[in-house]
Protein backbone atom coordinates (compact mmCIF):
# COMPACT_ATOMS: atom_id res chain seq x y z
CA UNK A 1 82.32 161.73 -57.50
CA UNK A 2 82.90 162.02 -53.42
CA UNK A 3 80.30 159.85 -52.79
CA UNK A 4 81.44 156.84 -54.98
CA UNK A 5 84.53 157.20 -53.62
CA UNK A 6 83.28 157.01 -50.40
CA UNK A 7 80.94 154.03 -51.18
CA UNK A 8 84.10 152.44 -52.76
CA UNK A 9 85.97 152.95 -49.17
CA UNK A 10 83.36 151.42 -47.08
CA UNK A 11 82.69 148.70 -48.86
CA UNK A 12 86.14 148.15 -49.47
CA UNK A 13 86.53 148.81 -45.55
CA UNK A 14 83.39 146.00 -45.01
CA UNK A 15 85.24 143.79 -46.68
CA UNK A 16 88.81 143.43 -45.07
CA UNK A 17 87.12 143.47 -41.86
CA UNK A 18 85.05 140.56 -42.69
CA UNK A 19 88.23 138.79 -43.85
CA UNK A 20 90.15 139.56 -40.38
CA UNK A 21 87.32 138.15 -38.53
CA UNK A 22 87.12 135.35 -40.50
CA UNK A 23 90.52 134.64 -40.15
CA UNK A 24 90.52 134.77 -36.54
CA UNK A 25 88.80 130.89 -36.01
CA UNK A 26 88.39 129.28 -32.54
CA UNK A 27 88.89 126.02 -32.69
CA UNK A 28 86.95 123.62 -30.64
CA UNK A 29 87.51 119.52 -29.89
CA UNK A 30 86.92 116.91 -27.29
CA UNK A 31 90.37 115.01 -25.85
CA UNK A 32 89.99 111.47 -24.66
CA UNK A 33 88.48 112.30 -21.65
CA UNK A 34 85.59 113.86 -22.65
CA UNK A 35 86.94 117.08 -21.88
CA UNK A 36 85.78 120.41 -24.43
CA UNK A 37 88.90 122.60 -25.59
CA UNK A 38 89.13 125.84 -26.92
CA UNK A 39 92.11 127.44 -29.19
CA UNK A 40 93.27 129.29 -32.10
CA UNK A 41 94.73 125.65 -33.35
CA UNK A 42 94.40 121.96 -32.64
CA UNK A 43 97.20 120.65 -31.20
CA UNK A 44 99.25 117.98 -32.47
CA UNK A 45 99.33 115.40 -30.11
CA UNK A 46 94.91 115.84 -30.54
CA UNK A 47 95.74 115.29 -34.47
CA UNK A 48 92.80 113.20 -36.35
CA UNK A 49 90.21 114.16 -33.66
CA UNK A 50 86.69 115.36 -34.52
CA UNK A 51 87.04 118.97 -34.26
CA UNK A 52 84.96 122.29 -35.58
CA UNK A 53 85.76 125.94 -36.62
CA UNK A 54 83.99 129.17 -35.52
CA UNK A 55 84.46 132.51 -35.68
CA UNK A 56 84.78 134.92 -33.04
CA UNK A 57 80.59 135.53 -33.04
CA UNK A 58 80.40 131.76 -32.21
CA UNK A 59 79.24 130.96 -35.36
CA UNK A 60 80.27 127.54 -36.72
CA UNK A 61 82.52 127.64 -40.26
CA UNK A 62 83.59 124.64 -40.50
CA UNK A 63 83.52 121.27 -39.17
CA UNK A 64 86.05 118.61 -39.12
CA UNK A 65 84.42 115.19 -39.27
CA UNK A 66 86.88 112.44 -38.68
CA UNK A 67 86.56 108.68 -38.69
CA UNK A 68 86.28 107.12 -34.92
CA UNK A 69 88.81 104.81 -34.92
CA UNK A 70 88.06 101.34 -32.95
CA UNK A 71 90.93 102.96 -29.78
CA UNK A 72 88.87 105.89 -29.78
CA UNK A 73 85.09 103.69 -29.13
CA UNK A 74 86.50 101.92 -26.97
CA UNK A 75 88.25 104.67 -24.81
CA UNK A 76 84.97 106.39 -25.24
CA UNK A 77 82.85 103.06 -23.53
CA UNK A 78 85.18 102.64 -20.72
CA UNK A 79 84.69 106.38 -19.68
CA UNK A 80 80.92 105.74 -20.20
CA UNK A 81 80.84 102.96 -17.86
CA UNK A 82 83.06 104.36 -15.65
CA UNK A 83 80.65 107.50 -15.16
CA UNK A 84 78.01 104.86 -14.54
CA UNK A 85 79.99 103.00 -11.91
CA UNK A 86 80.62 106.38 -10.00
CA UNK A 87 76.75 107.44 -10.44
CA UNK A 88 75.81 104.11 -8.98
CA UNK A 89 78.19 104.22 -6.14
CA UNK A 90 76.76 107.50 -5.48
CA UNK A 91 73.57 106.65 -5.90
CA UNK A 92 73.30 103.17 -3.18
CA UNK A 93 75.42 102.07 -0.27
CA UNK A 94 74.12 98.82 0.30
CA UNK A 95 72.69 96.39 -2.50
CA UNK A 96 68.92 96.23 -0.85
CA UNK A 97 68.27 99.49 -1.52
CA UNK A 98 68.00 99.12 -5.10
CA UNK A 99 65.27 96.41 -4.65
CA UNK A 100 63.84 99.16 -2.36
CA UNK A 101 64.06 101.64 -5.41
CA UNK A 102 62.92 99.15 -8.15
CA UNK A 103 59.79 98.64 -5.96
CA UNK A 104 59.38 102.34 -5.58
CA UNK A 105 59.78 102.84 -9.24
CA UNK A 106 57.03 99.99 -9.75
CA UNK A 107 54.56 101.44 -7.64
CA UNK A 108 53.24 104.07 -10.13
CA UNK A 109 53.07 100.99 -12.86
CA UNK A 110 51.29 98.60 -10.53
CA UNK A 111 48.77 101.60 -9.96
CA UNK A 112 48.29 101.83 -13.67
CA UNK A 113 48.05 97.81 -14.19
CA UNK A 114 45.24 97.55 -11.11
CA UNK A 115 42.79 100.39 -12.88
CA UNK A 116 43.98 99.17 -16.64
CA UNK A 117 42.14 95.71 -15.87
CA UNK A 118 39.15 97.69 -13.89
CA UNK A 119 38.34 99.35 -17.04
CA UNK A 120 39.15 96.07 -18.80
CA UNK A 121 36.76 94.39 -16.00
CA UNK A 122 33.75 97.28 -17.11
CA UNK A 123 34.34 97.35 -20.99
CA UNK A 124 33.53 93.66 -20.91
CA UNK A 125 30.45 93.82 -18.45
CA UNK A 126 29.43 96.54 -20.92
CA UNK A 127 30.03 94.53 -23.71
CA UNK A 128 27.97 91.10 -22.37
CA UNK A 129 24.85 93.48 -21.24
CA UNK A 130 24.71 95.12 -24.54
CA UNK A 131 25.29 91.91 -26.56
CA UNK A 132 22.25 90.04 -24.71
CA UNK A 133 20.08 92.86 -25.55
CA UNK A 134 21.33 92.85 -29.39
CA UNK A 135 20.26 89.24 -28.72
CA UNK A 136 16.97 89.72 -27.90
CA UNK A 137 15.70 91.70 -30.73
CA UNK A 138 17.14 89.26 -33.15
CA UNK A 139 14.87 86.57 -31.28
CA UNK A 140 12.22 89.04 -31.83
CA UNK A 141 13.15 89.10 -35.26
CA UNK A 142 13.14 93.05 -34.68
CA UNK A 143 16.84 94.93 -36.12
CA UNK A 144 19.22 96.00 -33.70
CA UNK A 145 19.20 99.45 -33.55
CA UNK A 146 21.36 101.79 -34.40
CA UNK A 147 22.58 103.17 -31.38
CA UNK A 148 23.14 99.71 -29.62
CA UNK A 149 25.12 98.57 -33.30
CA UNK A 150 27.90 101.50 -32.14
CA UNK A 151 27.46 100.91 -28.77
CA UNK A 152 28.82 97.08 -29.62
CA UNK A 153 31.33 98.38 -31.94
CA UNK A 154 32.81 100.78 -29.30
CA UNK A 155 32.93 98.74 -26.49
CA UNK A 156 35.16 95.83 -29.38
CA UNK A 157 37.38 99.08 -29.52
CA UNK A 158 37.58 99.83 -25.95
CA UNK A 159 38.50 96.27 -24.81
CA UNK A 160 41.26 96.09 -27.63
CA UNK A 161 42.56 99.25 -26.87
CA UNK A 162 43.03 98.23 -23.12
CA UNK A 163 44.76 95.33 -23.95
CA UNK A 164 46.86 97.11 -25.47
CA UNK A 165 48.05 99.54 -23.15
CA UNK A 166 48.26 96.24 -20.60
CA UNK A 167 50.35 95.03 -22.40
CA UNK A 168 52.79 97.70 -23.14
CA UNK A 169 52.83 98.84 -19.39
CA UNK A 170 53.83 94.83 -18.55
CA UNK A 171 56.74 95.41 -21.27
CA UNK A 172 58.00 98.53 -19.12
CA UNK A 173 57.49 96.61 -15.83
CA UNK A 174 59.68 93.74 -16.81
CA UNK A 175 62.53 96.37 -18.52
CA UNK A 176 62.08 97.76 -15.25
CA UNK A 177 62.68 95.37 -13.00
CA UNK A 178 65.59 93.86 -15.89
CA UNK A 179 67.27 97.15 -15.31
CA UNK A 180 67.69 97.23 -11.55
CA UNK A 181 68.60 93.73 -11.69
CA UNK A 182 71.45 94.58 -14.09
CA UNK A 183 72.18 97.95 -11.65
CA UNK A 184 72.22 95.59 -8.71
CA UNK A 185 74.54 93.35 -10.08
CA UNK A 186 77.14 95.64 -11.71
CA UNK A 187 76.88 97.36 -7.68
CA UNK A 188 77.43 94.03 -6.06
CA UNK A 189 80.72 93.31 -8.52
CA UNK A 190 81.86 97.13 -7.95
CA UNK A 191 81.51 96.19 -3.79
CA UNK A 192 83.07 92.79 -3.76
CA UNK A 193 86.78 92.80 -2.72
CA UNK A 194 88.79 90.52 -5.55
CA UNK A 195 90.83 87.84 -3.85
CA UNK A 196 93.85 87.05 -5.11
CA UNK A 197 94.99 83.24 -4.36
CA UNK A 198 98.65 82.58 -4.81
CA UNK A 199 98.62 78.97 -6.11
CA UNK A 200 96.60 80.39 -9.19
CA UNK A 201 100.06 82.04 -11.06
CA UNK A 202 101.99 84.88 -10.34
CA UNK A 203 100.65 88.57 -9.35
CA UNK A 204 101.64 89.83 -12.26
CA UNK A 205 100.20 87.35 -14.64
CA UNK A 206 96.69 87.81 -12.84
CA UNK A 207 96.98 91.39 -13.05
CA UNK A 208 97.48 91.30 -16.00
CA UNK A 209 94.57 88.60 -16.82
CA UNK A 210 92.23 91.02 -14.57
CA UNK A 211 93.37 94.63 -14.43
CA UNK A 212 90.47 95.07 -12.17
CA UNK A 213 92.28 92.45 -9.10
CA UNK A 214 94.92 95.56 -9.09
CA UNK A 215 94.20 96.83 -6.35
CA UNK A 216 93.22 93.99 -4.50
CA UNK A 217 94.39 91.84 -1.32
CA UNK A 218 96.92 88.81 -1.72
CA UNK A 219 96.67 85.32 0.02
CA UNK A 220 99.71 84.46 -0.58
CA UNK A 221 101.68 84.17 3.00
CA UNK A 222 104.27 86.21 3.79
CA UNK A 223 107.74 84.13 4.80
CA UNK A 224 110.00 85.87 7.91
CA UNK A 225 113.42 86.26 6.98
């Protein structure tokens, strides 16, 4: 009788402290800056943002999926493209040396190109020799044997197969090259002071056409009192 009692406690004992732990969530969310919280609660002003529950083990209980509204993408792309900017502007201090890093990048992929068409060169020599002796037994009237049969078959594969890869490694070259041509202009745009000319509207209507001319100089003269 003691010892179903006591198997009555325990479990009884198992299960409140499951309960308590369960009870005691973390919350966890992302704000608008890309910037991971922790807390007991989500706060209200971070109301309708993605969220999840866990428990205090770290394991996940629940989680909150809500619908991205079109403020939150586009808060979301202008942080992404302002990390870019500041990884570019980290990255070069003068616009040549991204040509000077496309052509490094290249290198590697012009090595690849030059022994691609070798092999391509040598897969068709193979190809012509063992075709023009195919070509003499049937003048013989004799069959082609076996051996030179696969031999003619495996050199068609070869020769496709490098074309292939020549081509795909020409794709990468030009998304290369389309990449650090988009890099070097987006660096070139970032560098370039904005000029603000007076006889085009007011400062504040331009502003507020181009945030970006903010923080840019003025033409407009300045009259002495």
């Amino acid at each position: 009788m003691q010892r179903v009692i006591f198997l009555l406690v325990a479990a009884i004992f198992a299960l409140s402290s499951n309960a308590f732990a369960d009870s005691k969530k973390i919350v966890k969310w992302v704000d608008a800056k890309g910037v991971t919280h922790y807390g007991d609660k989500l706060p209200a002003q971070e109301a309708g943002r993605k969220n999840s529950e866990m428990n205090t083990q770290g394991m996940m209980l629940k989680q909150n999926n809500v619908p991205i509204s079109k403020g939150d993408v586009a808060d979301q792309q202008k942080l992404e493209l302002a990390r870019k900017d500041k990884i570019l502007l980290a990255s070069y201090t003068k616009a040549e040396e991204i040509d000077l890093a496309r052509d490094r990048n290249l290198q590697m992929d012009l090595a690849v190109l030059q022994s691609l068409e070798q092999q391509k060169i040598s897969a068709e020599n193979r190809s012509a020799r063992n075709n023009k002796t195919a070509e003499g037994f049937k003048a013989r009237q004799k069959p082609v044997p076996p051996y030179l049969v696969e031999e003619l078959k495996l050199s068609k594969l070869e020769s496709t197969n490098i074309d292939k890869q020549l081509t795909q490694r020409k794709l990468v070259m030009e998304a290369t090259k389309a990449r650090y041509a988009e890099e070097k202009a987006r660096f070139i745009a970032l560098k370039q002071p904005v000029v603000i000319d007076s006889s085009a509207g007011s400062l504040e209507s331009i502003i507020a056409e181009n945030p970006t001319a903010a923080g840019a100089k003025t033409t407009e003269p300045v009259t002495k009192e």
